[in-house]
N, C-alpha and C. Protein backbone atom coordinates (compact mmCIF):
# COMPACT_ATOMS: atom_id res chain seq x y z
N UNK A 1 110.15 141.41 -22.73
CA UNK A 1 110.35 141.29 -24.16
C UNK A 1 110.33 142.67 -24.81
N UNK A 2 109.59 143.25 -24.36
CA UNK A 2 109.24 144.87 -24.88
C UNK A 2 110.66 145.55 -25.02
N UNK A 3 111.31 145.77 -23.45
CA UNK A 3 112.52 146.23 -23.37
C UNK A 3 113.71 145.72 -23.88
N UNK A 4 113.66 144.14 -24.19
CA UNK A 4 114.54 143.84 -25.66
C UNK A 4 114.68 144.57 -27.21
N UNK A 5 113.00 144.42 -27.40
CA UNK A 5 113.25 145.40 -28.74
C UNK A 5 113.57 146.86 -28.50
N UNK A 6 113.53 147.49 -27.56
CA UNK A 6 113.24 148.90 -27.50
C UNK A 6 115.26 149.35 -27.54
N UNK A 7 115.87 148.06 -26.64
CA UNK A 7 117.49 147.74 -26.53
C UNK A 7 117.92 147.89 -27.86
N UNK A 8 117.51 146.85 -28.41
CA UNK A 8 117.97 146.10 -29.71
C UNK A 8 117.49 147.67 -30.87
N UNK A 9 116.45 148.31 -31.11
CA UNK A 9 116.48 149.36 -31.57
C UNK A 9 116.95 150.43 -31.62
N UNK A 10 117.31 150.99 -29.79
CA UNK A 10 118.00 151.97 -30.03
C UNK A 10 119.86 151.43 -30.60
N UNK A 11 120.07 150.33 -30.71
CA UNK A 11 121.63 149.73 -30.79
C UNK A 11 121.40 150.18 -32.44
N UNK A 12 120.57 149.20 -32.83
CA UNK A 12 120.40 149.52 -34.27
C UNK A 12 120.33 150.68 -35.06
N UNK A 13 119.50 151.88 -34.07
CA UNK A 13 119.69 152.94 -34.51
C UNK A 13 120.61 153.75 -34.57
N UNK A 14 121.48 153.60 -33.20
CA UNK A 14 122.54 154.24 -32.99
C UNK A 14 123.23 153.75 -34.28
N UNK A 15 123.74 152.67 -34.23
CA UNK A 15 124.67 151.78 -35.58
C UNK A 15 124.58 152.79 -37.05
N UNK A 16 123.21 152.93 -37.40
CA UNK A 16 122.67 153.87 -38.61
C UNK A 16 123.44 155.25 -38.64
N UNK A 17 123.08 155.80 -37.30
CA UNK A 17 123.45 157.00 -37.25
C UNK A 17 125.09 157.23 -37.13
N UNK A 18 125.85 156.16 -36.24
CA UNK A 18 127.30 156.47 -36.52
C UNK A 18 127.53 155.72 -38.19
N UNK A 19 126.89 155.46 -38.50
CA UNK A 19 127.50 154.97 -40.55
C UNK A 19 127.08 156.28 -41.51
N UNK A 20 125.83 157.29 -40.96
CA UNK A 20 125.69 158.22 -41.26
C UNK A 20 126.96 159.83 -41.01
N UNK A 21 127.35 159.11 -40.17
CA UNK A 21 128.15 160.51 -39.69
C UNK A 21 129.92 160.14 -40.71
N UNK A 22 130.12 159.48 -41.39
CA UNK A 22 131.67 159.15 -42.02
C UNK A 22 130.83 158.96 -43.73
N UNK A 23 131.79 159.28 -44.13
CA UNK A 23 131.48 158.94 -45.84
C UNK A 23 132.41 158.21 -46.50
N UNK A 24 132.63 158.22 -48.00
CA UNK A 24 133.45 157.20 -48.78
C UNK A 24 133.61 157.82 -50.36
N UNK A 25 134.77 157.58 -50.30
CA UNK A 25 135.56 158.44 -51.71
C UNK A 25 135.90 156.45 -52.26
N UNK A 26 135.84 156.75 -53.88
CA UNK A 26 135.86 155.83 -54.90
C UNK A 26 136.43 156.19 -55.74
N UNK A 27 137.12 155.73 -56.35
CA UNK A 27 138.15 155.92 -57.65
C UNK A 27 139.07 154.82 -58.07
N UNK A 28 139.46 155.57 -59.30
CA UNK A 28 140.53 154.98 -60.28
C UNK A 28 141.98 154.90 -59.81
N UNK A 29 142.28 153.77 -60.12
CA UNK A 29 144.24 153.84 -59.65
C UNK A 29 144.92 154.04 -61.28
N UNK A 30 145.78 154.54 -62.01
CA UNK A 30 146.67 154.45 -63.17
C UNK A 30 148.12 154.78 -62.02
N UNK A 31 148.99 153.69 -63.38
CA UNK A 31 150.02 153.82 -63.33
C UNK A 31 150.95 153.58 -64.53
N UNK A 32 151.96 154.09 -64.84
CA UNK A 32 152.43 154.64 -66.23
C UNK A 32 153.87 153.26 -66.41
N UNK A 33 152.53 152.00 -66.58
CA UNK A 33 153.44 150.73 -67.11
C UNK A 33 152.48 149.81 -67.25
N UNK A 34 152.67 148.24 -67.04
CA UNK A 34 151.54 147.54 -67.66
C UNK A 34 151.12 147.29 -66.76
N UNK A 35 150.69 147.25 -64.94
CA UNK A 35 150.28 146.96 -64.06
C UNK A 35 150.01 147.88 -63.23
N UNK A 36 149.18 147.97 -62.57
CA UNK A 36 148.99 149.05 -61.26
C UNK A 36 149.46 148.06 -59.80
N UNK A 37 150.92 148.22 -59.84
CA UNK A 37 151.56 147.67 -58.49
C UNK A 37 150.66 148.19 -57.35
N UNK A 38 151.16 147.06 -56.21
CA UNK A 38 150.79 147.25 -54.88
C UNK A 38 151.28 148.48 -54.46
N UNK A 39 150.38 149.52 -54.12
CA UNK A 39 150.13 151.13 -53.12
C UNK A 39 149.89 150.99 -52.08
N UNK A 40 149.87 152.15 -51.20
CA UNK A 40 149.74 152.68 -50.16
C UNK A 40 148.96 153.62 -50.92
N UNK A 41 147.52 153.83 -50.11
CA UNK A 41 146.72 155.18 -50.39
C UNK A 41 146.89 155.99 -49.14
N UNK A 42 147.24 157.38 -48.91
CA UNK A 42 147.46 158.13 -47.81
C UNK A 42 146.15 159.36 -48.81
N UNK A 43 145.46 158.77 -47.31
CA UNK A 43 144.18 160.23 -47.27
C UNK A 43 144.82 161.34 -46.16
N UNK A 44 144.94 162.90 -46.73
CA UNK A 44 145.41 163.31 -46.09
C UNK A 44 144.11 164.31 -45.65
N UNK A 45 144.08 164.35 -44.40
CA UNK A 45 142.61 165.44 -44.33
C UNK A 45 143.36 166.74 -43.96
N UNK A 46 142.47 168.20 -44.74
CA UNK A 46 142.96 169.17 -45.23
C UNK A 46 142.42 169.56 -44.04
N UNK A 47 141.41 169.30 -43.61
CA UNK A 47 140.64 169.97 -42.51
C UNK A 47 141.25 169.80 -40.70
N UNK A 48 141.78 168.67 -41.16
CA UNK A 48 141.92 168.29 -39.73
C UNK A 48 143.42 167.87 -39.19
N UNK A 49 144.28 167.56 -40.23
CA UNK A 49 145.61 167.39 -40.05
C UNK A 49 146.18 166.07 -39.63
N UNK A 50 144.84 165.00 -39.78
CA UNK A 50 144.85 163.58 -39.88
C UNK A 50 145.42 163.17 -41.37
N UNK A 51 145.86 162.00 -41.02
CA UNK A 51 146.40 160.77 -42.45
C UNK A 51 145.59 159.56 -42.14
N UNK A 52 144.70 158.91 -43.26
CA UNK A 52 144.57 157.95 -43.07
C UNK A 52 144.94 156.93 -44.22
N UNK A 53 145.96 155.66 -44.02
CA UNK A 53 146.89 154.80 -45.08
C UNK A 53 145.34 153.73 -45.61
N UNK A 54 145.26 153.33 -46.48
CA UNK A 54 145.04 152.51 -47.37
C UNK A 54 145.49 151.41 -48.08
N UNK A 55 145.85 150.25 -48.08
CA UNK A 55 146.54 149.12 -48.76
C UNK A 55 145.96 148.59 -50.48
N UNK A 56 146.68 148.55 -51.28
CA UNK A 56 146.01 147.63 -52.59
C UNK A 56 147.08 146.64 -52.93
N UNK A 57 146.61 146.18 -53.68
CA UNK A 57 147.00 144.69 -54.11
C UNK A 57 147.44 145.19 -55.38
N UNK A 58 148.35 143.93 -55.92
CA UNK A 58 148.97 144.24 -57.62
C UNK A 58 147.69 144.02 -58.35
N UNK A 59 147.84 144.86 -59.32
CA UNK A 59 146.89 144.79 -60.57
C UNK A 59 145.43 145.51 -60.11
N UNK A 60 145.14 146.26 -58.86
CA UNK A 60 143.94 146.61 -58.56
C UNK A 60 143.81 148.44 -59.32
N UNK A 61 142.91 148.22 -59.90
CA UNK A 61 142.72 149.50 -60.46
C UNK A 61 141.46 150.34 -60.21
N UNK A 62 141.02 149.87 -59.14
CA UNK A 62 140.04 150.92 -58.72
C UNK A 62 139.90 150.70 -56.76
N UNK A 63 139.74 151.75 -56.57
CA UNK A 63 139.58 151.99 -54.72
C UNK A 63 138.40 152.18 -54.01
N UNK A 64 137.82 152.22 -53.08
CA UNK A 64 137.06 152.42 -52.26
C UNK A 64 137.76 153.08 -50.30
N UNK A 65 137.98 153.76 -50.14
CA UNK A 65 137.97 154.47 -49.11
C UNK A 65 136.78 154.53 -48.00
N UNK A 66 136.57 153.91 -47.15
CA UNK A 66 135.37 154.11 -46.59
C UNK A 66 135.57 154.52 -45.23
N UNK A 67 134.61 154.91 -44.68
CA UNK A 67 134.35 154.89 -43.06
C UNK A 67 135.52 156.52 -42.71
N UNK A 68 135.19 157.83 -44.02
CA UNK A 68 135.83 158.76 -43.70
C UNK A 68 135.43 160.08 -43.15
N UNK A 69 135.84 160.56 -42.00
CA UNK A 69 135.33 161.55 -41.76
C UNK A 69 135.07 162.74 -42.29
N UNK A 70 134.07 163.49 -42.13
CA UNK A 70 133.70 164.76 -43.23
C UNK A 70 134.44 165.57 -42.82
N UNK A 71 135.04 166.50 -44.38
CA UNK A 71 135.95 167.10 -44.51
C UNK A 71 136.39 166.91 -46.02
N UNK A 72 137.53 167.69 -46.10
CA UNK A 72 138.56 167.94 -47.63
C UNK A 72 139.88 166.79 -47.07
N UNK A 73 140.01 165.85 -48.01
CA UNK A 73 141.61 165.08 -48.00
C UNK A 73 142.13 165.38 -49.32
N UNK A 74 143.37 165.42 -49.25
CA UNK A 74 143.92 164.84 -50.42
C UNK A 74 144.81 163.51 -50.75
N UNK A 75 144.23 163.07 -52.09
CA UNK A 75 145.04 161.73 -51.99
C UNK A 75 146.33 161.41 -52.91
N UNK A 76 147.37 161.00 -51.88
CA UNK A 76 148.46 160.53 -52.82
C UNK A 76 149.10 159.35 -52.88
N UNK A 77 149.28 158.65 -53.66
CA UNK A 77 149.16 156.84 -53.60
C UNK A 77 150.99 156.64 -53.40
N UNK A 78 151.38 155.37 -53.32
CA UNK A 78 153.28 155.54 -52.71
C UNK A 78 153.19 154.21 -53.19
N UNK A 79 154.02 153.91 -54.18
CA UNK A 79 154.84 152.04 -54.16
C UNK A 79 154.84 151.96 -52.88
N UNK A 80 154.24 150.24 -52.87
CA UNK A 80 154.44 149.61 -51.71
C UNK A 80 155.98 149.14 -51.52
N UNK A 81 156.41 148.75 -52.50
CA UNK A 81 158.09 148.30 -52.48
C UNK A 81 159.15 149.95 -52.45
N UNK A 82 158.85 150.77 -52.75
CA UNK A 82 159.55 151.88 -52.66
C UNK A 82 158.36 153.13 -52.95
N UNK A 83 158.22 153.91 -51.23
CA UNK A 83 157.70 154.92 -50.83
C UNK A 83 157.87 156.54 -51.17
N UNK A 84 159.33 156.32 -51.75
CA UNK A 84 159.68 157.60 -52.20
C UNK A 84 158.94 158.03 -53.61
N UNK A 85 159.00 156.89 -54.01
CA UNK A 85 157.98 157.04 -55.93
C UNK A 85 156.23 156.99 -55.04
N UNK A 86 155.97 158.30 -55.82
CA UNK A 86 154.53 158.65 -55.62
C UNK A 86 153.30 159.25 -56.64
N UNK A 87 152.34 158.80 -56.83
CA UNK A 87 151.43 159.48 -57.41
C UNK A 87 150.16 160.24 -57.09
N UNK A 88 149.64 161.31 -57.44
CA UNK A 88 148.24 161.79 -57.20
C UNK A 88 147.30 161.97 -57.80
N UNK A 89 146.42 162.35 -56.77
CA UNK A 89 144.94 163.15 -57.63
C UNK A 89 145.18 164.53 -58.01
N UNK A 90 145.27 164.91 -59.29
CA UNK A 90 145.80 166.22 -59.43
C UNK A 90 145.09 166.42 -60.87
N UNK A 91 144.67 168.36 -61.02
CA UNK A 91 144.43 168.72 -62.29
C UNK A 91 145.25 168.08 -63.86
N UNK A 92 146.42 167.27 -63.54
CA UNK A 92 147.29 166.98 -64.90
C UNK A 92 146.18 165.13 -64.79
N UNK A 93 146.71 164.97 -63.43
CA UNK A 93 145.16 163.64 -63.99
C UNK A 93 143.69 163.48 -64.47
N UNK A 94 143.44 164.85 -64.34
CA UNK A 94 142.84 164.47 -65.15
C UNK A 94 142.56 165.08 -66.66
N UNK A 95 143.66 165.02 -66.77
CA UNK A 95 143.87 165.30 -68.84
C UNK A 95 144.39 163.88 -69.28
N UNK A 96 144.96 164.34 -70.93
CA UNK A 96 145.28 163.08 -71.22
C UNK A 96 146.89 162.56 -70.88
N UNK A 97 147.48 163.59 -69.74
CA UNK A 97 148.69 163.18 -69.41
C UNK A 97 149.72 163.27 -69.91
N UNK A 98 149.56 164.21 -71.11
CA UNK A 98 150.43 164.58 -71.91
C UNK A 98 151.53 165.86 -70.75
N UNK A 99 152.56 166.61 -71.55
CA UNK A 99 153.15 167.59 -70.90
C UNK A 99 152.88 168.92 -71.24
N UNK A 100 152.08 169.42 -72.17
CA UNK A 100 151.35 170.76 -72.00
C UNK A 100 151.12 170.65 -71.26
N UNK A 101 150.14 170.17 -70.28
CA UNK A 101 149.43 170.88 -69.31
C UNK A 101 150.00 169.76 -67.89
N UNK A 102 150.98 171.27 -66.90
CA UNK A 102 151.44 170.56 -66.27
C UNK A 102 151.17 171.17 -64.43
N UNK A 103 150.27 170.93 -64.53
CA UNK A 103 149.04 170.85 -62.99
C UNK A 103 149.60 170.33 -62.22
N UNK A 104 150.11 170.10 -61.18
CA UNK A 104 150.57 169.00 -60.30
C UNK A 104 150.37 168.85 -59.30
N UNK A 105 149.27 169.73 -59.08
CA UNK A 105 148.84 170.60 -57.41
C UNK A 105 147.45 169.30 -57.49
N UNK A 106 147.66 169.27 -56.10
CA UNK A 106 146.62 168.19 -55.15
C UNK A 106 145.64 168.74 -55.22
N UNK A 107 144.52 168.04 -55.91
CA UNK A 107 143.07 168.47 -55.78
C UNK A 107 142.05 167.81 -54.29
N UNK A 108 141.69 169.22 -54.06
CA UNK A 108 141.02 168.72 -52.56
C UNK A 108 139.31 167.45 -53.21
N UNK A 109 139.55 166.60 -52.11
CA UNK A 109 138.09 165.80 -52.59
C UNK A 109 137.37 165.72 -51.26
N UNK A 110 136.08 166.12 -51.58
CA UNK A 110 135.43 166.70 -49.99
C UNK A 110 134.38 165.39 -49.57
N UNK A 111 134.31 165.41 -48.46
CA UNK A 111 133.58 164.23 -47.98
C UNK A 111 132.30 164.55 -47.29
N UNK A 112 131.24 164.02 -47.55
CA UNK A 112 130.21 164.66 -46.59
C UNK A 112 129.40 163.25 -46.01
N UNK A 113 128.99 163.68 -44.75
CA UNK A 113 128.63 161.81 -44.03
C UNK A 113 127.65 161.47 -44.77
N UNK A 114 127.23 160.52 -45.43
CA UNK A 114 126.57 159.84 -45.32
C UNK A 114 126.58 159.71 -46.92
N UNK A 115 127.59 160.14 -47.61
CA UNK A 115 127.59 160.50 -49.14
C UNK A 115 128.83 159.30 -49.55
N UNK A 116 129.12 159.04 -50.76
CA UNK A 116 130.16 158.69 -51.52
C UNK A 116 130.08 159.49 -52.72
N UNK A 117 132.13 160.13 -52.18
CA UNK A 117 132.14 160.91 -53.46
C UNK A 117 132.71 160.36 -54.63
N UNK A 118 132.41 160.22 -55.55
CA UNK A 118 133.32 159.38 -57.04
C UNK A 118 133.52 160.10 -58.02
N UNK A 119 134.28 159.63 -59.07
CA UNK A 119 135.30 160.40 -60.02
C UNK A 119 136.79 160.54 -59.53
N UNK A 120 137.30 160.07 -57.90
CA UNK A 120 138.83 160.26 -58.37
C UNK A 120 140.09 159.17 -59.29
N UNK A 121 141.15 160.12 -59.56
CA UNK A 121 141.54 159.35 -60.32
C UNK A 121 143.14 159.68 -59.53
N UNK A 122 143.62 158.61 -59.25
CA UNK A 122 145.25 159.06 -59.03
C UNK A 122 145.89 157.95 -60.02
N UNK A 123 146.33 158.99 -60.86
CA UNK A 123 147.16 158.14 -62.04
C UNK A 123 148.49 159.52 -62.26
N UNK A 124 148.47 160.35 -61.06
CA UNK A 124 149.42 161.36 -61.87
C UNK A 124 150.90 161.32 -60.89
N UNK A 125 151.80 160.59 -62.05
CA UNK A 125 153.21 159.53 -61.09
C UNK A 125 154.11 160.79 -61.80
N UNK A 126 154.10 161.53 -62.44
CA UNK A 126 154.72 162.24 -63.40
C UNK A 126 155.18 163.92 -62.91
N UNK A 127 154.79 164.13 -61.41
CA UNK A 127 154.73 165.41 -61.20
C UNK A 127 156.57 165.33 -60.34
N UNK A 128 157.09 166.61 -60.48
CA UNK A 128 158.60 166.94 -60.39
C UNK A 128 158.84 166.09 -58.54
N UNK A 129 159.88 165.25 -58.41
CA UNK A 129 160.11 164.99 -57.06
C UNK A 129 160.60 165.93 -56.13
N UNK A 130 159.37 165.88 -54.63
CA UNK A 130 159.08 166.73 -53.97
C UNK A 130 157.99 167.28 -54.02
N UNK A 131 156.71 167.26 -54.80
CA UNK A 131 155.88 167.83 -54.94
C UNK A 131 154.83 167.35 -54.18
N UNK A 132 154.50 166.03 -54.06
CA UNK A 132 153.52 165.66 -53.18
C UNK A 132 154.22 164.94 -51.41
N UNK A 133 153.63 165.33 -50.84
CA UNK A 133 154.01 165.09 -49.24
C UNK A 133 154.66 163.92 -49.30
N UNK A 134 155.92 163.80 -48.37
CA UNK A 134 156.63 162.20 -48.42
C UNK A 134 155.69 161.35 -47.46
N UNK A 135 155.67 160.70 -47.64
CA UNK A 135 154.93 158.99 -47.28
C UNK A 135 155.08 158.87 -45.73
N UNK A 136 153.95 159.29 -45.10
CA UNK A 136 153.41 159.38 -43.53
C UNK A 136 153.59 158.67 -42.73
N UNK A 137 154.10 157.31 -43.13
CA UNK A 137 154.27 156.04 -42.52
C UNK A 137 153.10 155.14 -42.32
N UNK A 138 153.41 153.99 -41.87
CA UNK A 138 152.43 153.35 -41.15
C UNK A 138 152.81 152.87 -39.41
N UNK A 139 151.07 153.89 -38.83
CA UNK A 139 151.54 153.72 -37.28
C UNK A 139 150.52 152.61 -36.72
């Protein structure tokens, strides 16, 4: 019986420690009409030269990313019905979206294990085509 719990503990512990080692980015979805259509979220890691895709549903306006390895990604969201239209996390998102201020550059969002980082916002559909990476696929 002893060597059951001692099994069953180190499993458990191990379990802790790999949920400790990945983190989780949270945020806002906008999109510039009356619905936030079905996306593709593509985490792109800056560090490592990985993509990882993300799915949402119509009308979902906020994300959760989880189970990500530590490091810098950047995120850029893609119509699910057409991949070529894209939006990001970028300095113009977070203003009021007006065209003075026209930022369009991918802000890095850093991940550290065992953390969730929050505040992103990808609502910025408005930056010149070509600017954010074309749509990575799904493998």
């Amino acid at each position: 019986m002893r060597r059951l719990f001692v099994l069953l503990s180190v499993a458990v512990a191990s379990g802790v420690a790999l949920a400790a080692e990945t983190g989780t980015i949270t945020g806002e979805l906008g999109y510039p009409g009356e619905y936030v259509p079905a996306l593709y979220i593509a985490a792109f890691a800056l560090d490592a030269g990985e993509t990882r895709i993300f799915v949402t549903t119509d009308g979902q306006q906020t994300f959760t990313l989880g189970d990500m390895k530590p490091g810098n990604y950047a995120l850029v969201a893609y119509l699910k019905e057409d991949t070529t239209i894209a939006g990001g996390y970028t300095r113009f998102a977070l203003t009021d979206l007006s065209t003075q201020y026209n930022d369009h550059t991918l802000l890095q969002v850093p991940v550290v294990a065992g953390k969730t980082t929050t505040g992103v916002q990808i609502r910025d559909w408005y930056a010149p085509a070509g600017t954010f990476p074309a749509f990575p696929g799904i493998k």
